[in-house]
N, C-alpha and C. Protein backbone atom coordinates (compact mmCIF):
# COMPACT_ATOMS: atom_id res chain seq x y z
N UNK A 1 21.01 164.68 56.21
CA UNK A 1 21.44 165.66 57.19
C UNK A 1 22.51 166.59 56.60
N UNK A 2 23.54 165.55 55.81
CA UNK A 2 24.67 166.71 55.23
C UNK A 2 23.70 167.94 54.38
N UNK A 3 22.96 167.58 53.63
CA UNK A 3 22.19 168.57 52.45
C UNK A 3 21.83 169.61 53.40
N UNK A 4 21.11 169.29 54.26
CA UNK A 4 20.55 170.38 54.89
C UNK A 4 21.51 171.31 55.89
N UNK A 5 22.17 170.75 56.40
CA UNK A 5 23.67 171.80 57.25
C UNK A 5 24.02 172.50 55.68
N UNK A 6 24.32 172.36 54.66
CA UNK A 6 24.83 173.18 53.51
C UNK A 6 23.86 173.87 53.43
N UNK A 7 22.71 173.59 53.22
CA UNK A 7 21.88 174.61 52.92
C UNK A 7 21.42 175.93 54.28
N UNK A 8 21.14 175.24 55.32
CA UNK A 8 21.20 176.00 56.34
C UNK A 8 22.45 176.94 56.64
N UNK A 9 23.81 176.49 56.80
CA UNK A 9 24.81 177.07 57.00
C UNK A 9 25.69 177.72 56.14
N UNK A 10 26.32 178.99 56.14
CA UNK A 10 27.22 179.00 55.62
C UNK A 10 28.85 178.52 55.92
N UNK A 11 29.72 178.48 54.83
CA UNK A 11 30.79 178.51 55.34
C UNK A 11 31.51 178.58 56.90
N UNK A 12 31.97 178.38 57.58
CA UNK A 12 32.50 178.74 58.81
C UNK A 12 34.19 179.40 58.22
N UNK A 13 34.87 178.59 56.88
CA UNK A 13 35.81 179.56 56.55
C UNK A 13 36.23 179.47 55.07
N UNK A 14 36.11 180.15 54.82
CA UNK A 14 35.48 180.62 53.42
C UNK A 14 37.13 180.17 52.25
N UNK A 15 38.42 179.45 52.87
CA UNK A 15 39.19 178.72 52.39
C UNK A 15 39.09 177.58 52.48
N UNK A 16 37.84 176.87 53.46
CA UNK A 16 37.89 175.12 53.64
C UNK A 16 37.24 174.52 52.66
N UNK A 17 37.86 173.84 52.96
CA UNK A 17 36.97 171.93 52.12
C UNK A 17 35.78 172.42 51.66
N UNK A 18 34.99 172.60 52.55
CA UNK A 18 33.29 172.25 52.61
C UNK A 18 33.07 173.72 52.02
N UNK A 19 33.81 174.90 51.74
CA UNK A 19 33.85 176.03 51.11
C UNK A 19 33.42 175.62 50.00
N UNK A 20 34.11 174.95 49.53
CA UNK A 20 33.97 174.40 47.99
C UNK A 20 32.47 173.61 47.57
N UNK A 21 32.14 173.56 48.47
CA UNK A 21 31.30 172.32 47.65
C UNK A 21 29.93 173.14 47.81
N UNK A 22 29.80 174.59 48.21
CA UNK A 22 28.84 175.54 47.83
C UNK A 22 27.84 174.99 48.57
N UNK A 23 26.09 175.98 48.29
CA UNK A 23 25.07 175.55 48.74
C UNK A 23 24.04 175.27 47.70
N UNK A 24 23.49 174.22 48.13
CA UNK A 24 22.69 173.30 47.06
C UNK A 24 21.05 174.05 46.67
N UNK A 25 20.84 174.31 46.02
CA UNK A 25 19.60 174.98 45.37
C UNK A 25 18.60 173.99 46.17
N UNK A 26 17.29 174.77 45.80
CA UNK A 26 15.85 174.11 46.39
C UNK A 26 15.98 173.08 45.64
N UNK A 27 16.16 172.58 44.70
CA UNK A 27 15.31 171.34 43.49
C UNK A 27 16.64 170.47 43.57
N UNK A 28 18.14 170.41 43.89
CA UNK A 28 18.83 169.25 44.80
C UNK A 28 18.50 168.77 46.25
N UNK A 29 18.29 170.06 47.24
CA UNK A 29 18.10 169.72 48.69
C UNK A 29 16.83 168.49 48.49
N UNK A 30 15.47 169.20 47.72
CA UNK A 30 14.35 168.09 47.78
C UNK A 30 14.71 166.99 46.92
N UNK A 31 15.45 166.97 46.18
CA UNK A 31 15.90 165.02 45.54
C UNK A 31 16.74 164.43 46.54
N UNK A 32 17.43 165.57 47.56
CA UNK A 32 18.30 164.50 48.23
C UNK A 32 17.29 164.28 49.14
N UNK A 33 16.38 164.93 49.72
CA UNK A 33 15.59 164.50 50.85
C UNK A 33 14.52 163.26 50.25
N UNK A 34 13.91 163.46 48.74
CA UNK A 34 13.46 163.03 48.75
C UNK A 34 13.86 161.04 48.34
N UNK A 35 15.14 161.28 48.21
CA UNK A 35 16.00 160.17 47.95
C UNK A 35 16.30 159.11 49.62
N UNK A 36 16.30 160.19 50.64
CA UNK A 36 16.66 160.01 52.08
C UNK A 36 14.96 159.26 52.60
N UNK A 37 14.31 160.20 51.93
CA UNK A 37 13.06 160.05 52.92
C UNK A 37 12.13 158.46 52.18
N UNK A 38 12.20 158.16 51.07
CA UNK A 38 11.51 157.00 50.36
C UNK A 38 11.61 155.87 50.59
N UNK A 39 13.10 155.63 50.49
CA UNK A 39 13.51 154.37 51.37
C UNK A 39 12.88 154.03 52.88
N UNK A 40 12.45 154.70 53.67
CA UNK A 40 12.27 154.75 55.13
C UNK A 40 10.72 154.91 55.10
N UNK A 41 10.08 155.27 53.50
CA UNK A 41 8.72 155.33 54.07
C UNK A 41 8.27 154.15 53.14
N UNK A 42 8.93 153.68 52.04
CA UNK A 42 8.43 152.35 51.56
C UNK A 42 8.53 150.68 52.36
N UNK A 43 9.71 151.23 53.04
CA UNK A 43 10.27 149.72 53.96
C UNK A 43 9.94 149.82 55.63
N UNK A 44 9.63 150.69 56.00
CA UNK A 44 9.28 150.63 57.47
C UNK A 44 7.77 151.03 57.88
N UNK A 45 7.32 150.80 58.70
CA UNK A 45 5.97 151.04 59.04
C UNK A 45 6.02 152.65 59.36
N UNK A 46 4.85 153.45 58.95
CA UNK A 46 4.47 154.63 58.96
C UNK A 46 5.34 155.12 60.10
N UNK A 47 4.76 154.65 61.04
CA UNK A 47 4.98 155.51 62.48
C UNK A 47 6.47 155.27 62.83
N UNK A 48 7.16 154.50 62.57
CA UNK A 48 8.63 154.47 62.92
C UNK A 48 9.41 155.03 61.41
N UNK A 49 8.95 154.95 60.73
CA UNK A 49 9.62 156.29 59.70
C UNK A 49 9.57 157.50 59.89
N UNK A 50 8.27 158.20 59.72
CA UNK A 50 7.97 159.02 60.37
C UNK A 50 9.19 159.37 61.79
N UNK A 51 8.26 158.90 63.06
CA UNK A 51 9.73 159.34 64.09
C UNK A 51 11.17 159.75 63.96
N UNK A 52 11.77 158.22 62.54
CA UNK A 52 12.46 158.24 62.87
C UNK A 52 13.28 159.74 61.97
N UNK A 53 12.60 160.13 60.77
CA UNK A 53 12.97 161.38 60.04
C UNK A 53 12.60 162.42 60.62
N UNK A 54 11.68 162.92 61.68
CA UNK A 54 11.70 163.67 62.27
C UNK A 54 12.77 163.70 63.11
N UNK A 55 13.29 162.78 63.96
CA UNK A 55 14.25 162.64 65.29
C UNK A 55 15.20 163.13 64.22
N UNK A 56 15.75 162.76 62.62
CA UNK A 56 17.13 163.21 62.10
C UNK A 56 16.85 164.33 62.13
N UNK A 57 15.69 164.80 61.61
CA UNK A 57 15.81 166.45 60.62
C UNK A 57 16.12 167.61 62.19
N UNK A 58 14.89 167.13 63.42
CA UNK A 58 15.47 167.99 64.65
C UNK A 58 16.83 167.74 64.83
N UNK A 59 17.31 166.72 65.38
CA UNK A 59 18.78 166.71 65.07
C UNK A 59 19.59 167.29 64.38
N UNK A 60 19.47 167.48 63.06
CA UNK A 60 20.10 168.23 62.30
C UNK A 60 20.17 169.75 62.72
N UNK A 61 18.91 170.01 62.65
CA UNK A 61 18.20 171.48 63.19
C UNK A 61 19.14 171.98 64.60
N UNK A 62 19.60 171.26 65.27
CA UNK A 62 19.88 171.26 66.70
C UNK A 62 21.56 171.33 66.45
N UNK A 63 22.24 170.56 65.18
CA UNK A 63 23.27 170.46 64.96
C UNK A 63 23.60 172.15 64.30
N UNK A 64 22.92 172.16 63.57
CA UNK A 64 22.98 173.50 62.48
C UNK A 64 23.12 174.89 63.94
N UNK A 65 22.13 174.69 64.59
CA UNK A 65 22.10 175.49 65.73
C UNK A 65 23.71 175.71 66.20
N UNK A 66 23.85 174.76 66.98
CA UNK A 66 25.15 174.57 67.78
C UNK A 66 26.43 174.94 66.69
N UNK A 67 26.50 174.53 65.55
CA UNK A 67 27.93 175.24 64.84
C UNK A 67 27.36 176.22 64.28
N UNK A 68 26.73 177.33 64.32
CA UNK A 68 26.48 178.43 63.66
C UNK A 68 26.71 179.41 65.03
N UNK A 69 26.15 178.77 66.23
CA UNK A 69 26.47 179.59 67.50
C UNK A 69 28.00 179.16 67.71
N UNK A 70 28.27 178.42 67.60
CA UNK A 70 30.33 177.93 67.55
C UNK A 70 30.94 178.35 67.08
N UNK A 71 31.04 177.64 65.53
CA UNK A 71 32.07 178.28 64.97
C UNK A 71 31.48 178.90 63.48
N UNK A 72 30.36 179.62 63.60
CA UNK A 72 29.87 180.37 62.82
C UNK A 72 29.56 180.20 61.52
N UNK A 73 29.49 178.82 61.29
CA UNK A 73 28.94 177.97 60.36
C UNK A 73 29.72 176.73 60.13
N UNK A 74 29.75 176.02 59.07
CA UNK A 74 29.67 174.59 58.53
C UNK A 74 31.41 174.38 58.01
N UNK A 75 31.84 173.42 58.81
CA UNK A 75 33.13 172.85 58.07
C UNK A 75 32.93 171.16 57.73
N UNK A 76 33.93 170.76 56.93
CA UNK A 76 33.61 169.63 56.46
C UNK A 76 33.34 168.69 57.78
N UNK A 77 34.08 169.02 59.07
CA UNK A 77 33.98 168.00 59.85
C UNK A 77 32.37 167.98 60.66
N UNK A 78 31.59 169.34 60.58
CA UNK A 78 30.35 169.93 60.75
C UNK A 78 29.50 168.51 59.91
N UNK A 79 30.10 168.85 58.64
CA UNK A 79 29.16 167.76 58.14
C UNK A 79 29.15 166.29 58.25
N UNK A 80 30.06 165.83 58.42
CA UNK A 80 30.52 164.45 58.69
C UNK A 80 29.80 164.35 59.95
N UNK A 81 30.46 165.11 61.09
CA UNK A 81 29.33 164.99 62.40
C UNK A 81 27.79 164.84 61.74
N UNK A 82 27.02 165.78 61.41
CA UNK A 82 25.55 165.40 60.75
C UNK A 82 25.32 164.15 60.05
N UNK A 83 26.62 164.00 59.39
CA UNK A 83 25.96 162.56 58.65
C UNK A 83 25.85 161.62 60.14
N UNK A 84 27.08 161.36 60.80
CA UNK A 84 27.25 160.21 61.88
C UNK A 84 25.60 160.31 62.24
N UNK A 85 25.23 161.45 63.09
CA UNK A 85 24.13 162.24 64.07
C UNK A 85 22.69 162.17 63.41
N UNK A 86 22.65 161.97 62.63
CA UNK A 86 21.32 161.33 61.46
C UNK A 86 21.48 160.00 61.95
N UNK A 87 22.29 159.37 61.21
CA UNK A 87 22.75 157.74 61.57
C UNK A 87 22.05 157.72 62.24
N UNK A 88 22.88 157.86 63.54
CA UNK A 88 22.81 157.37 64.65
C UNK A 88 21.07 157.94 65.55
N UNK A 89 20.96 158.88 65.09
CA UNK A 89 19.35 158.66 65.98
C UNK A 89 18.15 158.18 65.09
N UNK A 90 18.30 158.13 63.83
CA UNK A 90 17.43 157.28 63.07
C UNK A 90 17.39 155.79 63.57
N UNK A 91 18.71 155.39 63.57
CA UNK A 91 18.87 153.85 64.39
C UNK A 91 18.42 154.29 66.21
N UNK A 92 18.76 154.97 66.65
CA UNK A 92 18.03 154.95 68.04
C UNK A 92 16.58 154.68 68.15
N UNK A 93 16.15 156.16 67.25
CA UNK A 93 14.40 155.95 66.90
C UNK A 93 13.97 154.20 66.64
N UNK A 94 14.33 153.60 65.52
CA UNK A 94 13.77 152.59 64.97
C UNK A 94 14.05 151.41 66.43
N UNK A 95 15.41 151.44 66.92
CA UNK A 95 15.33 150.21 68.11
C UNK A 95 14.44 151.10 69.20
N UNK A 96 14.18 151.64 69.39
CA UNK A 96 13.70 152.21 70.51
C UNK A 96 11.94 151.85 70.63
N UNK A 97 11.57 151.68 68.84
CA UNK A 97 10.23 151.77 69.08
C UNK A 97 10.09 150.08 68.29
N UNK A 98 10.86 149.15 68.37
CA UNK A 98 10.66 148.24 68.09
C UNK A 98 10.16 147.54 68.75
C-alpha cells in the first residue's frame, strides 16, 4: 500500500519526511507488489488472496483519494495510515471469508 500512495501521490509538502523518499519508478512499484502479492498467492487459497489484495489495493485507491482531496497529497503519516489500512482489511478479508 505504502509503494503505491508514493507512486500515486505527490508530496503534500515538499519539506517533509516522505518528500524525501521520492517516487518509485515502474520496475520498483512491480517488485514491491510483486514481493506483497506472492506470499498471499502461494500460501492462501485463490479466492481469499485474491479478495483479500483486491480489498488492500481499493483501499489504498480510496486512501490515495481522500489525502489528495485533503491535504493535497502524501505525508509520511499518509503512509503509515496505508500501511496500518492494507493490514488491517487484508486481515478483515481473510477472517471474514474463513
Amino acid at each position: 500500500a505504502t509503494l503505491g500512495l508514493l507512486r500515486l501521490l505527490p508530496p503534500a509538502r515538499p519539506d517533509g519526511v516522505a518528500a524525501g523518499l521520492g517516487r518509485p519508478g515502474r520496475k520498483p512499484l512491480l517488485l514491491g507488489l510483486l514481493l506483497a502479492v506472492l506470499p498471499a498467492a502461494l500460501l492462501l487459497p485463490p479466492m481469499a488472496a485474491m479478495a483479500a489484495i483486491l480489498g488492500t489495493a481499493l483501499a489504498t485507491l480510496l486512501l490515495a483519494r481522500l489525502a489528495g482531496r485533503q491535504i493535497g497529497g502524501q505525508t509520511g503519516d499518509v503512509l503509515g495510515a496505508g500501511a496500518v489500512l492494507g493490514e488491517c482489511v487484508a486481515l478483515t478479508v481473510l477472517v471474514a471469508m474463513r
